[in-house]
N, C-alpha and C. Protein backbone atom coordinates (compact mmCIF):
# COMPACT_ATOMS: atom_id res chain seq x y z
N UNK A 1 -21.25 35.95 -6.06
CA UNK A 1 -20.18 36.44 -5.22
C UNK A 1 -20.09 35.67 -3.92
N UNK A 2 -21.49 35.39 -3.29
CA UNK A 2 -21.51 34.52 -2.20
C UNK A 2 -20.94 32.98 -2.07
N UNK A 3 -20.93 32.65 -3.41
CA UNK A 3 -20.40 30.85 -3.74
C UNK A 3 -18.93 31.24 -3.52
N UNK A 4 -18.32 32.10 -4.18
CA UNK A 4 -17.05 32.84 -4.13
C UNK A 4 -15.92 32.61 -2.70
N UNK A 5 -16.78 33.41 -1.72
CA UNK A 5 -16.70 33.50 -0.69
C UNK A 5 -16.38 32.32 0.27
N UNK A 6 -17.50 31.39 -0.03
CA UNK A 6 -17.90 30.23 0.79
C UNK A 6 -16.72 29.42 0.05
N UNK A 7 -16.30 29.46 -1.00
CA UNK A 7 -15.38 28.70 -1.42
C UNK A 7 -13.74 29.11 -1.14
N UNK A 8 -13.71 30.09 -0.72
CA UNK A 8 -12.39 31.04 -0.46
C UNK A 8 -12.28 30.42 1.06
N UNK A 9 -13.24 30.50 1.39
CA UNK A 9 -13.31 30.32 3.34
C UNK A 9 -13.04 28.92 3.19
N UNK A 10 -13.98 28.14 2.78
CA UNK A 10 -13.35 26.46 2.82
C UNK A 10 -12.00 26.07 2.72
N UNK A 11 -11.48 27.01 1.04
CA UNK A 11 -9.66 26.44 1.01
C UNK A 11 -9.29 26.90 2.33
N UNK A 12 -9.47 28.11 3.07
CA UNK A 12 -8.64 28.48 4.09
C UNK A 12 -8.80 27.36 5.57
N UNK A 13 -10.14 26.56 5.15
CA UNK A 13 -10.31 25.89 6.40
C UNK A 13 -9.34 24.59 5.96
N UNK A 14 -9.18 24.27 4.64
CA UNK A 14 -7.94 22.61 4.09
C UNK A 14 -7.03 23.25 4.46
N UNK A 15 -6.43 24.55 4.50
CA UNK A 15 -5.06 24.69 4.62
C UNK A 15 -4.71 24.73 6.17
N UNK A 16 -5.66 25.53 7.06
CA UNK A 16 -5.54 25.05 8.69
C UNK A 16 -5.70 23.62 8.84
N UNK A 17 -6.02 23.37 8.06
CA UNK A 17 -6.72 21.76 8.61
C UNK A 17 -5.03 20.66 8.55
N UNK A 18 -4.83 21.05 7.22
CA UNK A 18 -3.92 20.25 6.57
C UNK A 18 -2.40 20.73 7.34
N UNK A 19 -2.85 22.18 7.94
CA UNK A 19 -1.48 22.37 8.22
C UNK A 19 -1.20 21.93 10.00
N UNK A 20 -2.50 21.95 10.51
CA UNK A 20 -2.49 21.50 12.16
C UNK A 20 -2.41 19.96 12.05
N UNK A 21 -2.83 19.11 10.74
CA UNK A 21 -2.39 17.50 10.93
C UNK A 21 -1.45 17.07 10.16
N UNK A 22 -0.78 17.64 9.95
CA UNK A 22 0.51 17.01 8.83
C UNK A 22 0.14 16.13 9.81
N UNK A 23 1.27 15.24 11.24
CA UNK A 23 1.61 14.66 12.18
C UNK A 23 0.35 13.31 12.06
N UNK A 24 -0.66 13.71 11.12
CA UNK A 24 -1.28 12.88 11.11
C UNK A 24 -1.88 12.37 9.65
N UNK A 25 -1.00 12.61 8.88
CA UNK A 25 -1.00 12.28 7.15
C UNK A 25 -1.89 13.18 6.36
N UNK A 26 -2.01 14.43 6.59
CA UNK A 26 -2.94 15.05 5.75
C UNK A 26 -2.02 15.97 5.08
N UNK A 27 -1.96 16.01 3.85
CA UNK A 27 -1.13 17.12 2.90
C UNK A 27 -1.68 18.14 1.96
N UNK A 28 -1.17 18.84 2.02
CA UNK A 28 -2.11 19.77 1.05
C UNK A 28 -0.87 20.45 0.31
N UNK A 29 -0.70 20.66 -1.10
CA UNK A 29 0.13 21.01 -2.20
C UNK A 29 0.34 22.80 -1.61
N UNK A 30 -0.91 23.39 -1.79
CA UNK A 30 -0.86 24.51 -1.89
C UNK A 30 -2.21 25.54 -1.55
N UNK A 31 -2.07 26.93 -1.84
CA UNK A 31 -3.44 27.11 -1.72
C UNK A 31 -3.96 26.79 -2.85
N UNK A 32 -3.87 26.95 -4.27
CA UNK A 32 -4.39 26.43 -5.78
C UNK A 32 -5.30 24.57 -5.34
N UNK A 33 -4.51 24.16 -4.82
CA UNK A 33 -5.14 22.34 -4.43
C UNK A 33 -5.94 22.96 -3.50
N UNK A 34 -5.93 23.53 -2.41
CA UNK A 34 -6.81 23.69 -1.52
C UNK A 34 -8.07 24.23 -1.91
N UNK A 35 -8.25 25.70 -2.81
CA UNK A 35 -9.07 25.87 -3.57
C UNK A 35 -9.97 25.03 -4.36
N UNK A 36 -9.20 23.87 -5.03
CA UNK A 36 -9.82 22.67 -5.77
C UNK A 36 -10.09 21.57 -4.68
N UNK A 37 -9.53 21.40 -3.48
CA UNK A 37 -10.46 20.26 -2.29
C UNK A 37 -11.37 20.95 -2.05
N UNK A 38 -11.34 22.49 -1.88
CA UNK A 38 -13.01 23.14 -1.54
C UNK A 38 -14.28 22.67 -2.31
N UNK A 39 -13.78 22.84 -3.15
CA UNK A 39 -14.74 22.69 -4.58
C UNK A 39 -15.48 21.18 -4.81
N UNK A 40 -14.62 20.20 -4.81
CA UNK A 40 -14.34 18.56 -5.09
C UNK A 40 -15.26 18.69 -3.61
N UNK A 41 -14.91 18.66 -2.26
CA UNK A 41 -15.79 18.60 -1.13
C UNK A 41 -16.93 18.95 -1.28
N UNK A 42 -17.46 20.42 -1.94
CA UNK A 42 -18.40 20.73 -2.13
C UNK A 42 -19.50 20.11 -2.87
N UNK A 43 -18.83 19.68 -4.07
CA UNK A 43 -19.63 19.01 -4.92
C UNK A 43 -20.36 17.46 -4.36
N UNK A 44 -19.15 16.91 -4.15
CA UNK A 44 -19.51 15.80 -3.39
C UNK A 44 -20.54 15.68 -2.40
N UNK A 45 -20.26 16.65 -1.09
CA UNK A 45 -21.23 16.63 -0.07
C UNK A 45 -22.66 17.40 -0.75
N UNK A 46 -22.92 17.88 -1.67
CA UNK A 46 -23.80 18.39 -2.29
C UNK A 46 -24.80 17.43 -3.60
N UNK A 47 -23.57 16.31 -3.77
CA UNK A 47 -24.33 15.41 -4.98
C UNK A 47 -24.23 13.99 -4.41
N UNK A 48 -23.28 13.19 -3.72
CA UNK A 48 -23.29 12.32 -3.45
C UNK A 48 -23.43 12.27 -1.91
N UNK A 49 -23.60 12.73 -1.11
CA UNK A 49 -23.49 12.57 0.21
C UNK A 49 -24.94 12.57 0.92
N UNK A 50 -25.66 13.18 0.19
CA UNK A 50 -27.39 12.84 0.46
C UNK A 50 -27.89 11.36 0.35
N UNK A 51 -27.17 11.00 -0.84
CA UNK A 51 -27.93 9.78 -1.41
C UNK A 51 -27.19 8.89 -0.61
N UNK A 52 -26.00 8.69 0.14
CA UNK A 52 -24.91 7.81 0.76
C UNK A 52 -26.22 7.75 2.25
N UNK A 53 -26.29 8.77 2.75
CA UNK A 53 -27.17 9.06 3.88
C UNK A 53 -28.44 8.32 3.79
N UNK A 54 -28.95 8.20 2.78
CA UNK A 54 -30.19 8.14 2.50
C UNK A 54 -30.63 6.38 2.82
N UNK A 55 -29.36 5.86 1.87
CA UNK A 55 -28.82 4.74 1.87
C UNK A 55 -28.52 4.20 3.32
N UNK A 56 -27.41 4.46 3.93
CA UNK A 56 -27.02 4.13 5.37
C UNK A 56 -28.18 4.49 6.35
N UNK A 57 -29.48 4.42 5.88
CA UNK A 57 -30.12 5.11 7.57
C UNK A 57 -30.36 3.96 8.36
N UNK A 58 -30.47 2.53 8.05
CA UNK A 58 -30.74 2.05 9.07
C UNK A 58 -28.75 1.76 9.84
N UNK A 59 -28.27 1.77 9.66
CA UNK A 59 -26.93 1.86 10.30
C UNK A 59 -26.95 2.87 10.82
N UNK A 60 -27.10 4.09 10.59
CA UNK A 60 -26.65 5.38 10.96
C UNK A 60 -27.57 5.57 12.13
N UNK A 61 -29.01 4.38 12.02
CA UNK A 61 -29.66 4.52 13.30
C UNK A 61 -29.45 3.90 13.93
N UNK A 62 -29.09 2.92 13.75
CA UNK A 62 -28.35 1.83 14.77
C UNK A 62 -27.00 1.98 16.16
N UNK A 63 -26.20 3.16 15.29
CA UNK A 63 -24.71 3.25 15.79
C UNK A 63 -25.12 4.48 16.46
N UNK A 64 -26.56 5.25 16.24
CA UNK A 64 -26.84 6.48 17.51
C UNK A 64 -26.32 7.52 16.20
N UNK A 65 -25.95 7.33 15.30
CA UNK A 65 -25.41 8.97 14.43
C UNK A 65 -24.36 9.04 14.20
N UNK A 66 -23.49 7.65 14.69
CA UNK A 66 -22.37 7.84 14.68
C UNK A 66 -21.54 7.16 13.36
N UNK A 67 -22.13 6.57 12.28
CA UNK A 67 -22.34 6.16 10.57
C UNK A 67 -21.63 7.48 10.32
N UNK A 68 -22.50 8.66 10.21
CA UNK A 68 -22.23 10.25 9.78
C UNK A 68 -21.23 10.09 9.45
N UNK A 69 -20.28 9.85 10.63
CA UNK A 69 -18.66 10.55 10.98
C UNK A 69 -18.15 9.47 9.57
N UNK A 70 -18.52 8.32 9.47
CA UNK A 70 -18.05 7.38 8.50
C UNK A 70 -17.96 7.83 7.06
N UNK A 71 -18.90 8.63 6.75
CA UNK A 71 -19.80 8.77 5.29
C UNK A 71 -19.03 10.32 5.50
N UNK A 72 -18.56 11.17 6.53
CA UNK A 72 -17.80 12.44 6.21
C UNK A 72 -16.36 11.89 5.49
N UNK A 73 -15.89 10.86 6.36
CA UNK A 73 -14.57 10.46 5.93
C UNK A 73 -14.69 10.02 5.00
N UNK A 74 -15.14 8.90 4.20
CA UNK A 74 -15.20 8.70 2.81
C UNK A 74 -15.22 9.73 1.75
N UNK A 75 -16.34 10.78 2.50
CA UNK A 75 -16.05 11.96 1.06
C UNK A 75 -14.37 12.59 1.42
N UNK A 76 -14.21 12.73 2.35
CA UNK A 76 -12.56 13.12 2.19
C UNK A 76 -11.79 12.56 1.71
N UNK A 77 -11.73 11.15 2.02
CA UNK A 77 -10.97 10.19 0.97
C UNK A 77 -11.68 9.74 -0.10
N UNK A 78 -12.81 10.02 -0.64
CA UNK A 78 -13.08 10.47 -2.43
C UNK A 78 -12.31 11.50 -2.49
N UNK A 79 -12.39 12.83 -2.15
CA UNK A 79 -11.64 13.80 -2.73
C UNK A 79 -10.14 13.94 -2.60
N UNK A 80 -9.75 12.84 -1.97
CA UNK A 80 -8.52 12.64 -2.10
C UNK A 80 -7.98 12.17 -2.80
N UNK A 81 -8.82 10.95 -3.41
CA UNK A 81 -8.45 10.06 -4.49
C UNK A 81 -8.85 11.16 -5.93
N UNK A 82 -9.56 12.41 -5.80
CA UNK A 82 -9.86 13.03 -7.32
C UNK A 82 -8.56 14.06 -7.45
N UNK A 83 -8.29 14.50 -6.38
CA UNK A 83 -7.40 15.43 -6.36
C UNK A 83 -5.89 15.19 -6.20
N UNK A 84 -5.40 15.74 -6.98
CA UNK A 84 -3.23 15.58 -7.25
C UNK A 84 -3.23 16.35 -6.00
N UNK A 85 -2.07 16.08 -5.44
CA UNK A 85 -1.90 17.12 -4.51
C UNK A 85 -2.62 17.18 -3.28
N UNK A 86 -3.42 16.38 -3.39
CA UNK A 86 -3.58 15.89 -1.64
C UNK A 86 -4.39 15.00 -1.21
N UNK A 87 -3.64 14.89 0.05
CA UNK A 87 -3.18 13.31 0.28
C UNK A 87 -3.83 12.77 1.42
N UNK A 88 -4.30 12.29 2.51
CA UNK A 88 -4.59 11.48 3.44
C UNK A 88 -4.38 9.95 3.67
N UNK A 89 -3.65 10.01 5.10
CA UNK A 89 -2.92 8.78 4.79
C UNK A 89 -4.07 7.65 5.70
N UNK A 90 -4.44 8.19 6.62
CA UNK A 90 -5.00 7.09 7.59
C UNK A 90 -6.79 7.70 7.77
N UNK A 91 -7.50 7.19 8.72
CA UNK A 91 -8.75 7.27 8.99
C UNK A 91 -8.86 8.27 9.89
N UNK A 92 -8.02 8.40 11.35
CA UNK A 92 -8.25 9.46 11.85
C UNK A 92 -7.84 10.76 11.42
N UNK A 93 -7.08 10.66 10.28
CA UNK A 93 -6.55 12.07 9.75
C UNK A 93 -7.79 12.69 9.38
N UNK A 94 -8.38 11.70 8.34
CA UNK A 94 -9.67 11.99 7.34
C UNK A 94 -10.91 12.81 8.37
N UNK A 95 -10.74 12.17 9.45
CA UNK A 95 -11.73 12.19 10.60
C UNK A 95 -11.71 14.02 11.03
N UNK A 96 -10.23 13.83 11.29
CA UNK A 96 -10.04 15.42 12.06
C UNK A 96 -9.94 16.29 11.38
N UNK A 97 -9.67 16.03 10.07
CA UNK A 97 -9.95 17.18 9.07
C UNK A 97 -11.08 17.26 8.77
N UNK A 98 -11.89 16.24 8.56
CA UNK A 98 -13.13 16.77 8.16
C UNK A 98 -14.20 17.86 9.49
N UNK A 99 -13.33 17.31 10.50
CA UNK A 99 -13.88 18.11 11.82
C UNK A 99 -13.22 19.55 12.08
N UNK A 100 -12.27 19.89 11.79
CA UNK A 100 -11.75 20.87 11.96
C UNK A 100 -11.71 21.96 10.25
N UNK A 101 -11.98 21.36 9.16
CA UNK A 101 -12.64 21.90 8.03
C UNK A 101 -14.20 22.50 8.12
N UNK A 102 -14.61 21.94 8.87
CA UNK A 102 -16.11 22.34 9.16
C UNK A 102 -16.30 23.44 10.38
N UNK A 103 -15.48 23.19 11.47
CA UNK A 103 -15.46 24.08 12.39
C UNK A 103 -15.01 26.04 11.96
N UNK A 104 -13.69 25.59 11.32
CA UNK A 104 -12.89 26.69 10.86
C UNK A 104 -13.51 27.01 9.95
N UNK A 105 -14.40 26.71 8.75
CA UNK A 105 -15.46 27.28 7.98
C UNK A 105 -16.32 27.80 8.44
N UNK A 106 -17.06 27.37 9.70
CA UNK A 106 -18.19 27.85 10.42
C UNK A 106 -17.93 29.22 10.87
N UNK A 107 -16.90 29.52 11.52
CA UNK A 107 -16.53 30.22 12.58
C UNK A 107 -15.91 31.59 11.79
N UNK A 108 -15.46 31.70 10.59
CA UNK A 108 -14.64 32.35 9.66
C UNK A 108 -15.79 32.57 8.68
N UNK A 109 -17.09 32.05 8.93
CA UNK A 109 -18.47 32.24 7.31
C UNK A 109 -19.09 32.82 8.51
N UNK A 110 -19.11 32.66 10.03
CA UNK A 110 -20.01 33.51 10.52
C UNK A 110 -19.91 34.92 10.90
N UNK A 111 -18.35 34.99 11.13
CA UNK A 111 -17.28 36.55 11.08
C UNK A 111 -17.70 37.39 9.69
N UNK A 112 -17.52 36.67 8.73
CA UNK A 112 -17.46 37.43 7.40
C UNK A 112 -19.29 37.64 7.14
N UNK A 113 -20.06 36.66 7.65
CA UNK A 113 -21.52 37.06 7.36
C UNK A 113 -22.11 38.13 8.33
């Protein structure tokens, strides 16, 4: 029930996300796509995003931590490229959604917990 949850709260954080950056190329179909970027994000930052990290550490130590922000945006634009229905057009879009997807999850999983 708890995966449930955490996955309900995420679509709601693509659809704020997607809906405060249109102005900056981020689209989202619906809540149904948003539901499935939750998921596609999830998986990703859960299967591939360790090993990307793991990989990048001497960069990621180099730039002070600032690699991270690189290796968030790529999984957004992986899951952009898996998913119909939504879209990201540029780098800072990828950037602020992935920052404001994480915030609005945080803040909305710590209300409901």
């Amino acid at each position: 029930m708890g995966l449930i949850i955490r996955i309900l709260i995420s679509a709601v954080g693509v659809l704020i996300a997607s809906y405060v950056l249109k102005s900056f190329g981020v689209y989202v179909d619906g809540f149904g796509t948003a539901i499935i970027v939750a998921i596609v994000l999830g998986l990703l930052n859960a299967i591939l995003k360790p090993i990307l990290v793991v990989l990048t550490i001497p960069i990621t130590i180099l730039t002070l931590g600032l690699f991270y922000l690189v290796i968030n945006v790529l999984m957004v634009y992986l899951a952009a490229s898996l998913v119909g229905g939504f879209r990201v057009d540029n780098f800072i879009g990828a950037l602020l959604f992935s920052i404001i997807v994480s915030v609005v999850s945080s803040i909305i999983g710590s209300i409901v917990d």
